[in-house]
N, C-alpha and C. Protein backbone atom coordinates (compact mmCIF):
# COMPACT_ATOMS: atom_id res chain seq x y z
N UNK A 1 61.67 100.53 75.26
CA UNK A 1 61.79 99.34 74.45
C UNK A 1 62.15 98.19 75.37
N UNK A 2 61.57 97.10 75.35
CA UNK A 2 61.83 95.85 75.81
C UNK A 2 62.60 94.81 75.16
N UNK A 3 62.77 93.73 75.53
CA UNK A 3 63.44 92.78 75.09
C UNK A 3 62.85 91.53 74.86
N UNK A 4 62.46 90.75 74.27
CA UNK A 4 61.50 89.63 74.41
C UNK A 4 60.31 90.22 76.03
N UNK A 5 59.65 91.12 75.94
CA UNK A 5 58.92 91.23 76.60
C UNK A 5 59.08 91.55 78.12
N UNK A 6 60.69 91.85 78.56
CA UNK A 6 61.43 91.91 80.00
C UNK A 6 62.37 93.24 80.01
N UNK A 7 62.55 93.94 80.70
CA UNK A 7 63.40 95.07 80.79
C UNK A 7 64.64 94.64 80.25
N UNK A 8 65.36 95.23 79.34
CA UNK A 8 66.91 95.13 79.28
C UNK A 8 67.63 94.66 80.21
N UNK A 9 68.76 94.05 80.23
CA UNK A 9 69.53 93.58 81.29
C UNK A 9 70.80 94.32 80.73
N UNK A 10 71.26 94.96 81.53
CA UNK A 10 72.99 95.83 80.71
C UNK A 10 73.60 95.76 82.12
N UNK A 11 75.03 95.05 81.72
CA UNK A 11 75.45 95.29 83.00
C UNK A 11 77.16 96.34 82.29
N UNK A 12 77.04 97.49 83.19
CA UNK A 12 77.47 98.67 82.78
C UNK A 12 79.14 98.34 83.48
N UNK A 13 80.29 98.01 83.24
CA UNK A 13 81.33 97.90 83.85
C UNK A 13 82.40 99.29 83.91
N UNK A 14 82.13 99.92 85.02
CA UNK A 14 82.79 101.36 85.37
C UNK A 14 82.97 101.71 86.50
N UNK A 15 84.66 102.02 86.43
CA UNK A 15 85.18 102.15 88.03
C UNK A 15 85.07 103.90 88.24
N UNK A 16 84.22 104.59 87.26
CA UNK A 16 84.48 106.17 87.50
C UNK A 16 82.83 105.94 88.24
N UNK A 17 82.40 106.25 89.35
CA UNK A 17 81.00 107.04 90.00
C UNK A 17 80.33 107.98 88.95
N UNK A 18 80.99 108.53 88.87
CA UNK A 18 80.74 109.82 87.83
C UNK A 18 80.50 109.55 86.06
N UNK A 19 81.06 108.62 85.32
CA UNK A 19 80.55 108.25 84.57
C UNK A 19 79.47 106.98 84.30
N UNK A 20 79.81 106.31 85.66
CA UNK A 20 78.24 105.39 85.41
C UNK A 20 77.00 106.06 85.90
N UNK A 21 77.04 106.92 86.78
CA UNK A 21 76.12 107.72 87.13
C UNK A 21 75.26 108.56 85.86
N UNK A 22 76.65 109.44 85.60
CA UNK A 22 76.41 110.05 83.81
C UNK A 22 75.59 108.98 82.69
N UNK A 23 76.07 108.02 82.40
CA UNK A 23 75.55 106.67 81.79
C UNK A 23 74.05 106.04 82.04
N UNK A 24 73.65 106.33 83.41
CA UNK A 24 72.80 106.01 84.02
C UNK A 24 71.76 106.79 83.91
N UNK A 25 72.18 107.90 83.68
CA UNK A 25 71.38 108.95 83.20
C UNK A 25 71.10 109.21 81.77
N UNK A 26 71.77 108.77 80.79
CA UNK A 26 71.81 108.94 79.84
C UNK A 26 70.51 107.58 79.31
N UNK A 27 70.65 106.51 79.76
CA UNK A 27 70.00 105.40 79.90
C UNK A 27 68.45 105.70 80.25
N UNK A 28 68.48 106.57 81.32
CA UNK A 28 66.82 107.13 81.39
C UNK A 28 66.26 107.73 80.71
N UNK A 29 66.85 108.58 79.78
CA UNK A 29 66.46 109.66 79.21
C UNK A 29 65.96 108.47 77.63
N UNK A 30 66.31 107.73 78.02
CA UNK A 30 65.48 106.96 76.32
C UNK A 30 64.42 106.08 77.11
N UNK A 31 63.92 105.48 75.56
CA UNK A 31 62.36 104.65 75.61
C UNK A 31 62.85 103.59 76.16
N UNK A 32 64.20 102.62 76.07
CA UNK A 32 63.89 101.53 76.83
C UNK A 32 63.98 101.10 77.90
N UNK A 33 63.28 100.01 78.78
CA UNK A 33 63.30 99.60 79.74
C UNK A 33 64.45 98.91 80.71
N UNK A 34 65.01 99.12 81.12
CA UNK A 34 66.02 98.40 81.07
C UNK A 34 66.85 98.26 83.16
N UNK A 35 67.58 97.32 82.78
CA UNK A 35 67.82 97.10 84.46
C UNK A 35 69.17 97.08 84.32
N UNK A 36 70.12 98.12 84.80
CA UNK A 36 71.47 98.80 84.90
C UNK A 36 72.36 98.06 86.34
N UNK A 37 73.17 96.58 86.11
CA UNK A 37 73.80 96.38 87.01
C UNK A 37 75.17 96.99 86.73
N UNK A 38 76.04 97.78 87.88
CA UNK A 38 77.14 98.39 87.63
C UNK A 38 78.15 97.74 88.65
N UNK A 39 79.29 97.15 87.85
CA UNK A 39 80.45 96.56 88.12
C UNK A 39 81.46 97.26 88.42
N UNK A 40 82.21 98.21 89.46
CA UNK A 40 83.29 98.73 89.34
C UNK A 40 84.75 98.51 88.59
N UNK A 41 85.00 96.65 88.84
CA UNK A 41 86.06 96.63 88.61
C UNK A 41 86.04 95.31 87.89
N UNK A 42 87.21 94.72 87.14
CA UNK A 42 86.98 93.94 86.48
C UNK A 42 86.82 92.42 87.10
N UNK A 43 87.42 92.42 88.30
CA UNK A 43 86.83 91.54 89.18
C UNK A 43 85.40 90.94 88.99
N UNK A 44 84.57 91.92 90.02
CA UNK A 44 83.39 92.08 90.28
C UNK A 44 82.45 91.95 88.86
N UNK A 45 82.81 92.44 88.07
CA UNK A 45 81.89 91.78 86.61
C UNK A 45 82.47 90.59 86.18
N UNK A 46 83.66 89.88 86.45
CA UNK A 46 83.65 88.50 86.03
C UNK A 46 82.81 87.54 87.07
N UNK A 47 82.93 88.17 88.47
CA UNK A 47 82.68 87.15 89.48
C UNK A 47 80.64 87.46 89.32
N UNK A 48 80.18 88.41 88.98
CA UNK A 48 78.55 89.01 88.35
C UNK A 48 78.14 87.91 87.37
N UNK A 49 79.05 87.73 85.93
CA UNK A 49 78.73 87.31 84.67
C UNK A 49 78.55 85.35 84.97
N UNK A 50 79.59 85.22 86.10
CA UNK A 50 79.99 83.62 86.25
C UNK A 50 78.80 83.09 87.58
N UNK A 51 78.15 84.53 87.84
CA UNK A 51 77.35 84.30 89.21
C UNK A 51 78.29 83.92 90.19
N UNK A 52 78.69 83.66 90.72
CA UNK A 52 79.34 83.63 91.97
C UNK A 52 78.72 83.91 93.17
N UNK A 53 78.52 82.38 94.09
CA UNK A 53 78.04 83.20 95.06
C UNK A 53 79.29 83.37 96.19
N UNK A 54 78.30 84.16 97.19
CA UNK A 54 76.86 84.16 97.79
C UNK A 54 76.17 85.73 96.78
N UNK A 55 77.01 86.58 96.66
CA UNK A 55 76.67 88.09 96.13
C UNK A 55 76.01 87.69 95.11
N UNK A 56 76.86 87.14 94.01
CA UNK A 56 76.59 87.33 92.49
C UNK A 56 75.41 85.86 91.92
N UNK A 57 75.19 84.90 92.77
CA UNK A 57 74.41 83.91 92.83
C UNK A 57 73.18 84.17 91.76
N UNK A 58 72.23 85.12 92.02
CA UNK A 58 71.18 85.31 91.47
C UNK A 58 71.48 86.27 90.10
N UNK A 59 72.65 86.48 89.96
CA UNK A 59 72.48 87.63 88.68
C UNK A 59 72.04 87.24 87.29
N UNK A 60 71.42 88.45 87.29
CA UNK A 60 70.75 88.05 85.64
C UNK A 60 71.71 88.25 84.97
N UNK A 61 71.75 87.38 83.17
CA UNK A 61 72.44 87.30 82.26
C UNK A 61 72.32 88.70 81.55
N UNK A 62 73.64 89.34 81.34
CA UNK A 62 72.91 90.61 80.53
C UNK A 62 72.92 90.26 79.08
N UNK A 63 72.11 91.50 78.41
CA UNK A 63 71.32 91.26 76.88
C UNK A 63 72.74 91.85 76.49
N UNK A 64 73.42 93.04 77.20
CA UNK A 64 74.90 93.97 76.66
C UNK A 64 75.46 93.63 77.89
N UNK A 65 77.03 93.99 77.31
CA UNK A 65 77.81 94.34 78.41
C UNK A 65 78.61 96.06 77.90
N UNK A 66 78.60 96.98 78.49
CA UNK A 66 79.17 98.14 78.40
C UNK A 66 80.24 98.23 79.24
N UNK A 67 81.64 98.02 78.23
CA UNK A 67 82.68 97.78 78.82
C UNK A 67 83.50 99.24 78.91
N UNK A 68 84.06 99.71 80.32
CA UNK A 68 85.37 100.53 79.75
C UNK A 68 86.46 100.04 80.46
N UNK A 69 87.82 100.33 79.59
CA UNK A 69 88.83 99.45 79.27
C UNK A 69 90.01 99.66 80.82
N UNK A 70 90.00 100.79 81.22
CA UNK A 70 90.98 101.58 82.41
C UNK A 70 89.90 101.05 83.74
N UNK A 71 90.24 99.71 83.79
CA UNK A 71 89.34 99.45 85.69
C UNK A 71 90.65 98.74 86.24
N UNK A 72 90.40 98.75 87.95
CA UNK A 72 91.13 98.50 88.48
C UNK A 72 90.49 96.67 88.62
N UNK A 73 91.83 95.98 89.36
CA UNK A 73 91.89 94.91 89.89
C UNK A 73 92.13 93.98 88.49
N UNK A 74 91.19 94.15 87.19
CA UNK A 74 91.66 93.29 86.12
C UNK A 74 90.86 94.41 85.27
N UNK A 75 92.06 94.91 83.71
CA UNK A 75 91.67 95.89 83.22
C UNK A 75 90.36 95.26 81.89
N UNK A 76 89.99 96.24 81.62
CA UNK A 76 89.03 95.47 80.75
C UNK A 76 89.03 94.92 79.58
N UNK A 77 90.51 94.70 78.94
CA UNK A 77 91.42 93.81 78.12
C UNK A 77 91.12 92.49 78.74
N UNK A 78 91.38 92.17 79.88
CA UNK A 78 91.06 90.95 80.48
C UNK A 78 89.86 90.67 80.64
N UNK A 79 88.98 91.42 80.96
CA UNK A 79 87.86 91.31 81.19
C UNK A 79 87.04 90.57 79.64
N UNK A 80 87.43 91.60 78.46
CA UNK A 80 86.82 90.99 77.63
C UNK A 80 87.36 89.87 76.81
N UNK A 81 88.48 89.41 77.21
CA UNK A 81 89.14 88.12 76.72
C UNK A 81 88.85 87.28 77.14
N UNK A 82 88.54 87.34 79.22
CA UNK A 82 87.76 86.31 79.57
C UNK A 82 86.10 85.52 79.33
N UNK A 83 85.52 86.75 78.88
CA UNK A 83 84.37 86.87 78.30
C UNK A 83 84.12 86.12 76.75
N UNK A 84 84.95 86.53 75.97
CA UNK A 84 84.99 85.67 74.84
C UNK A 84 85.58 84.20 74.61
N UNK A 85 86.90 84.17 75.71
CA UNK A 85 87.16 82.59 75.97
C UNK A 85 86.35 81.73 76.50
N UNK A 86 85.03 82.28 77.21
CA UNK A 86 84.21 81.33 77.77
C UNK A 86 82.85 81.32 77.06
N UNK A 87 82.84 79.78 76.77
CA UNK A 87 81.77 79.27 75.93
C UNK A 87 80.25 79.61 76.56
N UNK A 88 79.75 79.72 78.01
CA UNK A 88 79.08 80.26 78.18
C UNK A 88 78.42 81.69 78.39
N UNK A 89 79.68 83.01 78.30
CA UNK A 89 79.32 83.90 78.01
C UNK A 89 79.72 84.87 76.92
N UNK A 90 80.20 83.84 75.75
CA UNK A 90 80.96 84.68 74.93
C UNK A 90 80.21 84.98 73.87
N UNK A 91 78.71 84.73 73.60
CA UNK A 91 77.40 85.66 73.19
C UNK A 91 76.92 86.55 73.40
N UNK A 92 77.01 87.18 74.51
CA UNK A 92 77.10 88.14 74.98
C UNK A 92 77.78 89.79 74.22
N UNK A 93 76.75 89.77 74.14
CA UNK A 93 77.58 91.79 72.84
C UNK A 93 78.32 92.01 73.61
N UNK A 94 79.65 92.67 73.79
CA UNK A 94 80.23 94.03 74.49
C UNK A 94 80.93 95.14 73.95
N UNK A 95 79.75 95.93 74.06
CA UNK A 95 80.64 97.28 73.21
C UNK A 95 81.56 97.96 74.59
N UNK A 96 82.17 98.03 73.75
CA UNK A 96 83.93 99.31 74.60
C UNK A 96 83.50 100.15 74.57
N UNK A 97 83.51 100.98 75.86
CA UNK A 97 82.86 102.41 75.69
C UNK A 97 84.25 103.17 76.73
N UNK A 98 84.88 103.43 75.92
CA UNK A 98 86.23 104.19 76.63
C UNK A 98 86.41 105.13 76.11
N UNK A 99 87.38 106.06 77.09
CA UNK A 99 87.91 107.11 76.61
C UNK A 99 89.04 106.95 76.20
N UNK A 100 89.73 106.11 75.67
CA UNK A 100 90.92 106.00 75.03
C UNK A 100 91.14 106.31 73.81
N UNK A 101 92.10 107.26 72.79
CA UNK A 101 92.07 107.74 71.90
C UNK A 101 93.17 106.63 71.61
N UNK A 102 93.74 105.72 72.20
CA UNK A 102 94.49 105.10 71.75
C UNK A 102 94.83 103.61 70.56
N UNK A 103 95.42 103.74 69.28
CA UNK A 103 95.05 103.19 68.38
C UNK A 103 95.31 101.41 69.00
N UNK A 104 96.27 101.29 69.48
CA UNK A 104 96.45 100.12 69.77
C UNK A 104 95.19 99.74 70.68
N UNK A 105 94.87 100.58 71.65
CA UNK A 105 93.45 100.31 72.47
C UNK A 105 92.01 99.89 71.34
N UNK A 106 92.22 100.18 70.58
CA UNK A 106 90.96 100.35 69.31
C UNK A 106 91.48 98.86 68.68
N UNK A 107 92.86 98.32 67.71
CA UNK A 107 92.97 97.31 67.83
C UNK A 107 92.86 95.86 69.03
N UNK A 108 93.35 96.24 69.74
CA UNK A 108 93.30 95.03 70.70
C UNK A 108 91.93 95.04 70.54
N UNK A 109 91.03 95.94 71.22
CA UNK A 109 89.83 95.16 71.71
C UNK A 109 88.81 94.42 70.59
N UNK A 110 89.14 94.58 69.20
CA UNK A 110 88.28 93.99 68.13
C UNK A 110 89.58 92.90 67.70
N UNK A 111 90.61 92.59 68.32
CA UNK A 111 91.51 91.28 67.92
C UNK A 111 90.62 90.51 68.83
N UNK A 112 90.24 90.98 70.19
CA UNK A 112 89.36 90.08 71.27
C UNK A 112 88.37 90.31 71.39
N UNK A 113 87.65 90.44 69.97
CA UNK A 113 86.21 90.31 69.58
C UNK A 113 85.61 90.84 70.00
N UNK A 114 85.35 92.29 70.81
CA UNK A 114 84.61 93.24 71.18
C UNK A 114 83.55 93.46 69.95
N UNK A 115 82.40 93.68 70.34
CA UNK A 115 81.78 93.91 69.13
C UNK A 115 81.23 95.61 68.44
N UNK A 116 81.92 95.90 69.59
CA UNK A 116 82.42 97.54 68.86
C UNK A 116 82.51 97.94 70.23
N UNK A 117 84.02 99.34 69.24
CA UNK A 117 83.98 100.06 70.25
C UNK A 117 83.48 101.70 70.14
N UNK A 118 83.29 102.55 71.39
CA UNK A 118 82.87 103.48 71.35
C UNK A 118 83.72 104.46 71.88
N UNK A 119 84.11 105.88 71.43
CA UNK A 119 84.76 106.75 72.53
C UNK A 119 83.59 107.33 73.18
N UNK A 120 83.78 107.45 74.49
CA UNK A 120 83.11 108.16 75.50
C UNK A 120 82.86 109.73 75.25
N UNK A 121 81.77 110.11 74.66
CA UNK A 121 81.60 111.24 74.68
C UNK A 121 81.64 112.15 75.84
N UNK A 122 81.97 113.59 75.30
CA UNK A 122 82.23 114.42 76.63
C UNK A 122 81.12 114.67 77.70
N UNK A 123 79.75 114.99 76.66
CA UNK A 123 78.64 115.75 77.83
C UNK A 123 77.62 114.78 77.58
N UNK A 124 75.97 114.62 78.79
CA UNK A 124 74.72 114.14 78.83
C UNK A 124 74.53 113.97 77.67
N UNK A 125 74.61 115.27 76.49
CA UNK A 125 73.62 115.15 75.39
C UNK A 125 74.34 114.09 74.58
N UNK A 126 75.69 114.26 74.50
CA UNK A 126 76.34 113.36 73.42
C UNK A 126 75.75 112.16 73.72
N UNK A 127 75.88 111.88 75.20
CA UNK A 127 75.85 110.36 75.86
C UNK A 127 74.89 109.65 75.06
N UNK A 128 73.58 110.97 75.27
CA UNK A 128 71.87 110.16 75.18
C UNK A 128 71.87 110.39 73.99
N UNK A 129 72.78 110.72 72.79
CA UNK A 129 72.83 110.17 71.40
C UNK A 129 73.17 109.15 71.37
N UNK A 130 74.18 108.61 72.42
CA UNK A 130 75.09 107.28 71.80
C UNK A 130 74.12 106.30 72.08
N UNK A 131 73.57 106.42 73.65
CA UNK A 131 72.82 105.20 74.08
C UNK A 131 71.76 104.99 73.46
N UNK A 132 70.62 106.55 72.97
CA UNK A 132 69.79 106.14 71.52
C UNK A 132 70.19 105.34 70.76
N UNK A 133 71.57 105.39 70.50
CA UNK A 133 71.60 104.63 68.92
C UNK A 133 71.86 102.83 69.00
N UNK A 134 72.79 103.10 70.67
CA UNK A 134 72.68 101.48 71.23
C UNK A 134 71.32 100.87 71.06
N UNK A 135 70.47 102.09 71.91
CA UNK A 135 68.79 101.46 72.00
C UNK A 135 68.52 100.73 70.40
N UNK A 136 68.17 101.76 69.66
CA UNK A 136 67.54 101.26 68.16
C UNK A 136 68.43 100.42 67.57
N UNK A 137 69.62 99.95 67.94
CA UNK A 137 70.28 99.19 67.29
C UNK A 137 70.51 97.63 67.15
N UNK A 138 70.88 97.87 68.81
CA UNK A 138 70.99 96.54 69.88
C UNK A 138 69.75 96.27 69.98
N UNK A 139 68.67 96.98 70.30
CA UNK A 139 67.40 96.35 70.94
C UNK A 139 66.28 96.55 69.81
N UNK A 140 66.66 97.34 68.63
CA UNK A 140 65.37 97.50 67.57
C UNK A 140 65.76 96.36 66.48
N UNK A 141 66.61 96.34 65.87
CA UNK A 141 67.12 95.84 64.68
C UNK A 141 67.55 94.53 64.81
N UNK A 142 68.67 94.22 66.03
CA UNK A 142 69.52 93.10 65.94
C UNK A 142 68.90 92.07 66.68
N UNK A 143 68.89 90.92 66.19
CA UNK A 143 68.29 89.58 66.82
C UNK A 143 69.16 89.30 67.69
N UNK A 144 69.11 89.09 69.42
CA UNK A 144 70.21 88.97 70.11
C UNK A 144 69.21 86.91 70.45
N UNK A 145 70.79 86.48 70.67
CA UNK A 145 70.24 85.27 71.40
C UNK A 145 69.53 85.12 73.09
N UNK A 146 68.87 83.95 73.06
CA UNK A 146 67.93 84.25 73.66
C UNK A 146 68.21 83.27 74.89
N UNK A 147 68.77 83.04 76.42
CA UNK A 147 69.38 82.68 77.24
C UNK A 147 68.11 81.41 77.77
């Protein structure tokens, strides 16, 4: 699945190797097209989203942001507060995709407008259910704005 006619743009924010990798995989295994920039830390996806150069200069705007909440340098509480305080990227979807069972973690991030969150399923298969349902959801159904 495409997006107005261009690969997806998702930029995936995860300081685990192992679950953006997992993610990354889960991401192939469906129909859409899509171009997977991965942010370790919450840094590095603010200084990505704001372009920043010389690194982040050329980055594309993503269509999602796939946030999880436990990164180092700025956690992703900050991350998505900074995201919604700023008028130029606070259109931007970001679903929470954490492993936090924690209720206050589930409040905060929809007080700072996350537009959902997700728990991180355990295995591949769960994954490439969830990201199916991102696919047909985010990219079949919902009119996203258009940059």
């Amino acid at each position: 699945m495409q997006h107005s006619g261009r690969p997806v743009e998702l930029l995936l924010v995860e300081d685990n190797p192992a679950d953006a990798r997992l993610t990354q995989e889960a991401l192939a295994r469906t129909t859409m097209v899509s171009h997977v920039t991965v942010a370790q830390n919450g840094v590095d996806a603010m200084r990505f989203l704001r372009r920043e150069p010389p690194q982040f200069a050329s980055a594309p705007r993503p269509d999602l942001i796939l946030l999880d909440l436990n990164l180092p340098r700025k956690t992703g509480h900050e991350v998505l507060e900074e995201i919604k305080g700023d008028p130029g990227l606070r259109r931007i979807p970001v679903m929470v995709l954490s492993s936090s069972q924690a209720a206050e973690d589930l409040q905060r991030v929809y007080n700072l407008h996350a537009n959902c969150y997700i728990r991180k399923p355990a295995g591949l298969a769960e994954l490439v259910e969830v990201v199916s349902s991102i696919e047909r959801f985010w990219f079949g159904i919902v009119t996203l704005p258009t940059w």
